[in-house]
Protein backbone atom coordinates (compact mmCIF):
# COMPACT_ATOMS: atom_id res chain seq x y z
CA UNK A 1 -211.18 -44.15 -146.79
CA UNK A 2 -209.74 -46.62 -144.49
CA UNK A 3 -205.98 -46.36 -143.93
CA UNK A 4 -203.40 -49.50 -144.78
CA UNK A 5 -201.27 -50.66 -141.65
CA UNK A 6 -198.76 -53.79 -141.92
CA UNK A 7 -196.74 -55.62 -139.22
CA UNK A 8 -193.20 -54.42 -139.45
CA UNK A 9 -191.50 -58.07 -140.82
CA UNK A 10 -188.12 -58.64 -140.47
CA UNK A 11 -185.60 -56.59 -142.52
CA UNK A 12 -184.89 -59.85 -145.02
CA UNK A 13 -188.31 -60.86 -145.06
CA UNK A 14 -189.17 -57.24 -146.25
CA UNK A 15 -186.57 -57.63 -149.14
CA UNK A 16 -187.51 -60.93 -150.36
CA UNK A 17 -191.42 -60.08 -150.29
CA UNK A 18 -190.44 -56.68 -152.36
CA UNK A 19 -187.79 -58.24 -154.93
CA UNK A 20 -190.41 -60.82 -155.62
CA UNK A 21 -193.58 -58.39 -156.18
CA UNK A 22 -191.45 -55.76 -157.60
CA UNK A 23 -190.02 -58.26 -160.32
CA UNK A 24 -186.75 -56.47 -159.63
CA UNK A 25 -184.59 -59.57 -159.63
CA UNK A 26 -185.10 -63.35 -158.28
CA UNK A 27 -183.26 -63.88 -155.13
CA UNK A 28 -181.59 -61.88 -152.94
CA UNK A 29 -177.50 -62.30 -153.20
CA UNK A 30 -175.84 -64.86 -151.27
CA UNK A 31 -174.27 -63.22 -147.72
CA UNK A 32 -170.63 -64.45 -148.84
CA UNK A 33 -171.26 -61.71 -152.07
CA UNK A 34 -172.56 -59.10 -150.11
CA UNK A 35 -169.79 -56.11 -149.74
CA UNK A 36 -168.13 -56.09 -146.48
CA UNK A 37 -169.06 -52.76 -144.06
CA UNK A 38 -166.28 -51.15 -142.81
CA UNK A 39 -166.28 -49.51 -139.25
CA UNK A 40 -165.91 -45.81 -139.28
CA UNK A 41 -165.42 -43.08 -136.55
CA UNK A 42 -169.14 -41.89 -137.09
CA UNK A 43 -171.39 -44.92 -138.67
CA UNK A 44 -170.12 -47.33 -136.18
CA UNK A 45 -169.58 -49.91 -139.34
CA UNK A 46 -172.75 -48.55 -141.12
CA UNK A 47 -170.61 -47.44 -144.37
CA UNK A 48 -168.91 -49.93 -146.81
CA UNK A 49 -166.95 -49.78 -149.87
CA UNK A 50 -168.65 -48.79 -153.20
CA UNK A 51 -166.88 -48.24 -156.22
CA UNK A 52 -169.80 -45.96 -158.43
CA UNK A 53 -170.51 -47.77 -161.69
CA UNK A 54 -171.10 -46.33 -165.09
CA UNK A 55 -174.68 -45.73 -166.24
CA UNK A 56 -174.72 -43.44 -169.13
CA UNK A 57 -178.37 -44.24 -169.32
CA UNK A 58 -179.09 -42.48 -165.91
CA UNK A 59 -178.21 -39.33 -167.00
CA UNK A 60 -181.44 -38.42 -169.32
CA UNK A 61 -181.95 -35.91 -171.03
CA UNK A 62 -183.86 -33.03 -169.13
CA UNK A 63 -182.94 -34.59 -165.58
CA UNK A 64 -180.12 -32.24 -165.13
CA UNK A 65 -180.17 -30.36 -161.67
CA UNK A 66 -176.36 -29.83 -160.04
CA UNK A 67 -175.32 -30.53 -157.55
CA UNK A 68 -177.97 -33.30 -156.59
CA UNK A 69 -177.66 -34.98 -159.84
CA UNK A 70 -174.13 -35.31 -160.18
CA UNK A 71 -173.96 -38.74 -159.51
CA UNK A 72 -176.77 -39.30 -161.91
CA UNK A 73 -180.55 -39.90 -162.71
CA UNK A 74 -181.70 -43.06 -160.22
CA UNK A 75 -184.66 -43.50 -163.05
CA UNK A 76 -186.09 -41.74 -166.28
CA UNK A 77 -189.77 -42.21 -165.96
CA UNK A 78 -190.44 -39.56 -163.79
CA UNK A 79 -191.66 -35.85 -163.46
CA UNK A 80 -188.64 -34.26 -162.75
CA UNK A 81 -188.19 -30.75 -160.39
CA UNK A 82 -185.01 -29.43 -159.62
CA UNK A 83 -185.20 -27.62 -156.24
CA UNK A 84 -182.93 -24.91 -154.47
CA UNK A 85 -181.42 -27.76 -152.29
CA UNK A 86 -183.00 -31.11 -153.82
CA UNK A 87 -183.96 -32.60 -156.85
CA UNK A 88 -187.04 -34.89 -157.18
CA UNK A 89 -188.28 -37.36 -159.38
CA UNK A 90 -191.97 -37.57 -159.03
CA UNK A 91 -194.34 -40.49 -159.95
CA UNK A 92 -197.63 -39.28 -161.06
CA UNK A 93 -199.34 -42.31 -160.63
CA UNK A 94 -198.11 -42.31 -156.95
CA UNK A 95 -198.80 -38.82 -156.66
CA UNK A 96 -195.68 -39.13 -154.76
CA UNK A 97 -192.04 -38.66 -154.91
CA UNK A 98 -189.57 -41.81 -156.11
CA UNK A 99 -186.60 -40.74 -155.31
CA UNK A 100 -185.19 -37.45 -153.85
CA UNK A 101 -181.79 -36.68 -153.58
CA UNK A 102 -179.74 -34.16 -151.45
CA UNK A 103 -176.28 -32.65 -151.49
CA UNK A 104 -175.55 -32.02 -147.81
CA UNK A 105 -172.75 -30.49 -146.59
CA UNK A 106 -170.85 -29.17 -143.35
CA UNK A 107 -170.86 -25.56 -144.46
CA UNK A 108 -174.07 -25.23 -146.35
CA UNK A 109 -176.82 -27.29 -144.43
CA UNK A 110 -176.63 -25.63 -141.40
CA UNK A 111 -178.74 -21.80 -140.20
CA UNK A 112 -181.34 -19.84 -138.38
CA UNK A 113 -184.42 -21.02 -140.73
CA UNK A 114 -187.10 -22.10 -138.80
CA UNK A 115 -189.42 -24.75 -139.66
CA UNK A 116 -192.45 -23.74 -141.37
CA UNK A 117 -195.19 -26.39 -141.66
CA UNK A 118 -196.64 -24.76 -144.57
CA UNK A 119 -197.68 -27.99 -146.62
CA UNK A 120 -199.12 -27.70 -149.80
CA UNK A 121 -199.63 -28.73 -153.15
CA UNK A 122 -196.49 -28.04 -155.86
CA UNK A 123 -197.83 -25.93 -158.17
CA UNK A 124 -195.61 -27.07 -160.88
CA UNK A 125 -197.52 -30.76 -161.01
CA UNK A 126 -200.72 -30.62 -162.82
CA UNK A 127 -204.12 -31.49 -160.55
CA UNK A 128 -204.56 -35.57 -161.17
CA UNK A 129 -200.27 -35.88 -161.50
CA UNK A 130 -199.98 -34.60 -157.67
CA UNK A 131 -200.97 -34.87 -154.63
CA UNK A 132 -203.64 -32.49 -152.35
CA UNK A 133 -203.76 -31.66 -148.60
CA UNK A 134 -207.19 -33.09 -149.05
CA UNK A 135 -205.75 -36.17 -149.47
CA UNK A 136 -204.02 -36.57 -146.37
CA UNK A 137 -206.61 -35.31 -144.10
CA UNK A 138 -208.30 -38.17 -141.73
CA UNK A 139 -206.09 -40.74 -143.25
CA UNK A 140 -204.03 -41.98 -140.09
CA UNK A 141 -200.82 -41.01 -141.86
CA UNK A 142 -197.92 -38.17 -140.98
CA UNK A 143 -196.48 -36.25 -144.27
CA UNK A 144 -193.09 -37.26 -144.40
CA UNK A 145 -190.65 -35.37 -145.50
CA UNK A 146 -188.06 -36.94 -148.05
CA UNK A 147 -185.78 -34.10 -148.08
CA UNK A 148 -186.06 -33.67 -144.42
CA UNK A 149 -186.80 -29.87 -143.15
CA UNK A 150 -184.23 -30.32 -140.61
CA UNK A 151 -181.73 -30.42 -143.36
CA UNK A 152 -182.73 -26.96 -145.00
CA UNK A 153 -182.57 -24.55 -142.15
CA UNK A 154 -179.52 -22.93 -144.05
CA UNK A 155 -182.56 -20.99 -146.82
CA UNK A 156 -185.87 -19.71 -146.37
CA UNK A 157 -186.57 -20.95 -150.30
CA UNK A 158 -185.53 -24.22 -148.99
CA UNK A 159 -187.38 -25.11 -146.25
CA UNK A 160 -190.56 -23.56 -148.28
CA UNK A 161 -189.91 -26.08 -151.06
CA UNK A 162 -189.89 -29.09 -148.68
CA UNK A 163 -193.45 -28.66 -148.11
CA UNK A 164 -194.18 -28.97 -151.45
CA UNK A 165 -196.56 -32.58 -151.39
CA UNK A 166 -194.53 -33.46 -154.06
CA UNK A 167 -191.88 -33.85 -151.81
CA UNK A 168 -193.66 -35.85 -148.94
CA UNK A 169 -195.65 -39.31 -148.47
CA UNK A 170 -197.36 -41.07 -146.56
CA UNK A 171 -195.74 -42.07 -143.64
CA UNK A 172 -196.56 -44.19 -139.73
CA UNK A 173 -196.57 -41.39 -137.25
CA UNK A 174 -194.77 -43.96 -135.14
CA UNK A 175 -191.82 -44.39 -137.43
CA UNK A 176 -191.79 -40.78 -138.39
CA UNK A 177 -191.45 -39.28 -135.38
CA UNK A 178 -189.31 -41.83 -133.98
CA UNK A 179 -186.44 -44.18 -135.72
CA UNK A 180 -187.02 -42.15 -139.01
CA UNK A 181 -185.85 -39.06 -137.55
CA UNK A 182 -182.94 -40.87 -135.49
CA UNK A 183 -182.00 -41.62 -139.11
CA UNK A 184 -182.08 -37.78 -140.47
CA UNK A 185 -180.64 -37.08 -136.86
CA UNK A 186 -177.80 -39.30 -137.72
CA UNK A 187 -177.12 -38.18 -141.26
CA UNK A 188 -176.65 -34.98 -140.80
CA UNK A 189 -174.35 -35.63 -137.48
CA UNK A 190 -172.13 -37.96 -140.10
CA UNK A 191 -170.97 -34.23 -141.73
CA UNK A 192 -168.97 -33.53 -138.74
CA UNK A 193 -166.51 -36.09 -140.30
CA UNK A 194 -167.68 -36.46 -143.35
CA UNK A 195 -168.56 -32.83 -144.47
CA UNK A 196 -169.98 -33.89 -148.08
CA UNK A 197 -172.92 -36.30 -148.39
CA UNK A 198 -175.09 -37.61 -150.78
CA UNK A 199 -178.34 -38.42 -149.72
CA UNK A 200 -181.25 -40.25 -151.49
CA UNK A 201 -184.31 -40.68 -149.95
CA UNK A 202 -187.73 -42.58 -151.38
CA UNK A 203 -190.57 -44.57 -150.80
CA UNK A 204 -191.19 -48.54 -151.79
CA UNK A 205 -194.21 -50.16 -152.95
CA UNK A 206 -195.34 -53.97 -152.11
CA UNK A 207 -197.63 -55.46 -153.95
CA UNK A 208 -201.03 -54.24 -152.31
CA UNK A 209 -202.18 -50.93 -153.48
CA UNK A 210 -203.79 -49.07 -150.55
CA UNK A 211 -204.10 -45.27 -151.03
CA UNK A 212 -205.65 -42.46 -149.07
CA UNK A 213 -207.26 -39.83 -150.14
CA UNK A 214 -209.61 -39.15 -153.65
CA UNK A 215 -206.06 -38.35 -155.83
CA UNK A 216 -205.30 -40.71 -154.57
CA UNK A 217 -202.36 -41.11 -153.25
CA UNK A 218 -200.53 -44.50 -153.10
CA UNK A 219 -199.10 -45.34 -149.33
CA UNK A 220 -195.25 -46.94 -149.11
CA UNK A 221 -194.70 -50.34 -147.84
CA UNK A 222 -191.23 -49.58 -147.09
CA UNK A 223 -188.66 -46.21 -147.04
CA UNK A 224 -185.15 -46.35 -148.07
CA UNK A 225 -182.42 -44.05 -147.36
CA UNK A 226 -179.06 -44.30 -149.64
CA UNK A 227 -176.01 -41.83 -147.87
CA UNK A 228 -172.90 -41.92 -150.24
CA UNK A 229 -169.68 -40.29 -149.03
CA UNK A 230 -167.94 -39.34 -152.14
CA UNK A 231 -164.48 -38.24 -150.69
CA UNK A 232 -163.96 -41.91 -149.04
CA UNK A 233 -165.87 -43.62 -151.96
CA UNK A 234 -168.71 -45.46 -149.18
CA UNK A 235 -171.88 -46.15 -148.79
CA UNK A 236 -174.66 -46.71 -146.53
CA UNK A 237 -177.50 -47.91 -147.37
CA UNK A 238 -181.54 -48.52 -144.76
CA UNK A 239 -184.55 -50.15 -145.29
CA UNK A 240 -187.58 -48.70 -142.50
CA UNK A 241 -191.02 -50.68 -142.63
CA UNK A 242 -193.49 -48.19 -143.10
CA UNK A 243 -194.53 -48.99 -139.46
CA UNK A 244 -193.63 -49.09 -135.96
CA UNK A 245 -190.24 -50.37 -136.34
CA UNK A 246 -189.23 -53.47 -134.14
CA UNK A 247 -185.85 -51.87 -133.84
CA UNK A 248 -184.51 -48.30 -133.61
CA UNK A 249 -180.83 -49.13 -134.30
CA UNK A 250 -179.85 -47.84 -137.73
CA UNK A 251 -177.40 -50.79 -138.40
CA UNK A 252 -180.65 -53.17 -137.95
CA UNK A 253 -182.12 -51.37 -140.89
CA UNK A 254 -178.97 -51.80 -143.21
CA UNK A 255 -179.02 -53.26 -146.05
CA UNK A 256 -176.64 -54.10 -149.26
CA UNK A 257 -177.30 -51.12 -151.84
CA UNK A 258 -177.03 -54.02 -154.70
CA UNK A 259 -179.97 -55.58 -153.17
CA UNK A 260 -181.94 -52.12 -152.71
CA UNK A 261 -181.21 -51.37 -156.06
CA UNK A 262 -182.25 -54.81 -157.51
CA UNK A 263 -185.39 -54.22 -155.17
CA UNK A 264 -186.12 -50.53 -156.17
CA UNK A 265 -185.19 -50.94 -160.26
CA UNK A 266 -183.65 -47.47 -159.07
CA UNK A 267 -179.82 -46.77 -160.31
CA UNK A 268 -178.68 -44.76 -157.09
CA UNK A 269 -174.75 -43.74 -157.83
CA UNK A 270 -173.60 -43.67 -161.25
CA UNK A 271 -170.59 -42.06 -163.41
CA UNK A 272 -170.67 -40.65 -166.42
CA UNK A 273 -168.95 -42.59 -169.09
């Protein structure tokens, strides 16, 4: 099956083409409303302000997996796996994750675990909910990771699970290999001052639906990346094409995380009430 390739748009053109096909909100907010980014030490002004709101509804029954969901549910309409270091919610019809998130810290995310490579299938998504190695093969796309491997080398069960497919999708080998791992580089070099992160990582869909593979498996217009210090109350939030990006700067790719979330329909840091 032919693969899907886009031109990597600018990052407000991305946002406005998304919240329009997505149906996730009208118009992007005004610049004057957007929360002002405060510099830091480590993010160079990449983390602002963010005060978590209350979401009761985010916190659904069944979707209970501390640490990672502390902070809540980011959406209910999912098949939901609770990992050694990650939890996922997994859309079926994608046959890809939505949403992973990550507790990373100084002390734990850190070891002597080599990477293993050892894709597969998750056994604990039925055939027709998942996605298959099959799927990927010949399709001009890297599987890539959510819950980067570089960020479980602290447990042999943990670097196994990333391999899971359910925890992978299809991503530009170009953007993969490049300014999406300068972003996981950069995350995990935030914990020297920041030594507990939150991290949630998914795909975003346009309003094309290309796939690869006979699952099939539905291919990301966009990535996000959401990184929420909960000790200084900030946020960071990125937007990466799902393409060779035009720029490799991470502050290029930031965006407000009221807009991602009006974009996404995803509820990223929530309280309990």
């Amino acid at each position: 099956m032919p693969t899907f390739r886009t031109k990597s748009p600018t990052l407000a053109a991305l946002l406005c083409t998304l919240l329009a096909a997505c149906g996730g909100g009208s118009t992007p907010e005004p610049a004057a409303q957007q929360p002002t980014l405060v510099p830091t030490a480590t993010s160079g002004g990449l983390f602002g302000p963010h005060q978590p709101k209350a979401r009761p509804e985010a916190f659904a029954a069944g979707q209970n997996c501390p640490p990672f969901t502390n902070f809540g549910s980011p959406s209910r309409d999912i098949d939901f796996l609770c990992r050694t270091a990650f939890a996922i919610g997994h859309d079926a019809d994608a046959r890809a994750p939505l949403w992973v998130i990550e507790r990373l810290s100084l002390n734990g995310s850190f070891g002597g675990v080599e990477r293993t490579d050892n894709f597969r299938a998750d056994p604990d998504l039925a055939p027709g909910r998942r996605a298959e190695l099959s799927d990927y093969v010949g399709s001009g796309y890297d599987r890539g990771h959510m819950a980067p491997a570089g960020d479980l080398t602290f447990s042999n069960q943990a670097m196994s699970e990333s391999f899971y497919l359910s925890n992978i999708a299809p991503q530009d080998p170009t953007l993969n290999r490049g300014a999406w791992a300068k972003l996981e580089d950069s995350v995990r070099s935030w914990l020297a001052e920041r030594p507990e992160l939150y991290v949630i990582t998914g795909p975003m869909y346009g309003p094309a639906r290309p796939v690869i593979g006979k699952s099939p498996v539905r291919v990301p217009y966009a990535f996000f990346k959401v990184v929420y210090d909960p000790n200084r109350r900030e946020v960071a939030a990125f937007v990466y094409t799902n393409a060779a990006p035009a720029a490799s700067d991470l502050i290029d790719h930031r965006v407000p995380i009221e807009q991602l979330e009006a974009t996404t329909g995803l509820h990223f840091i929530n309280l309990r009430q």
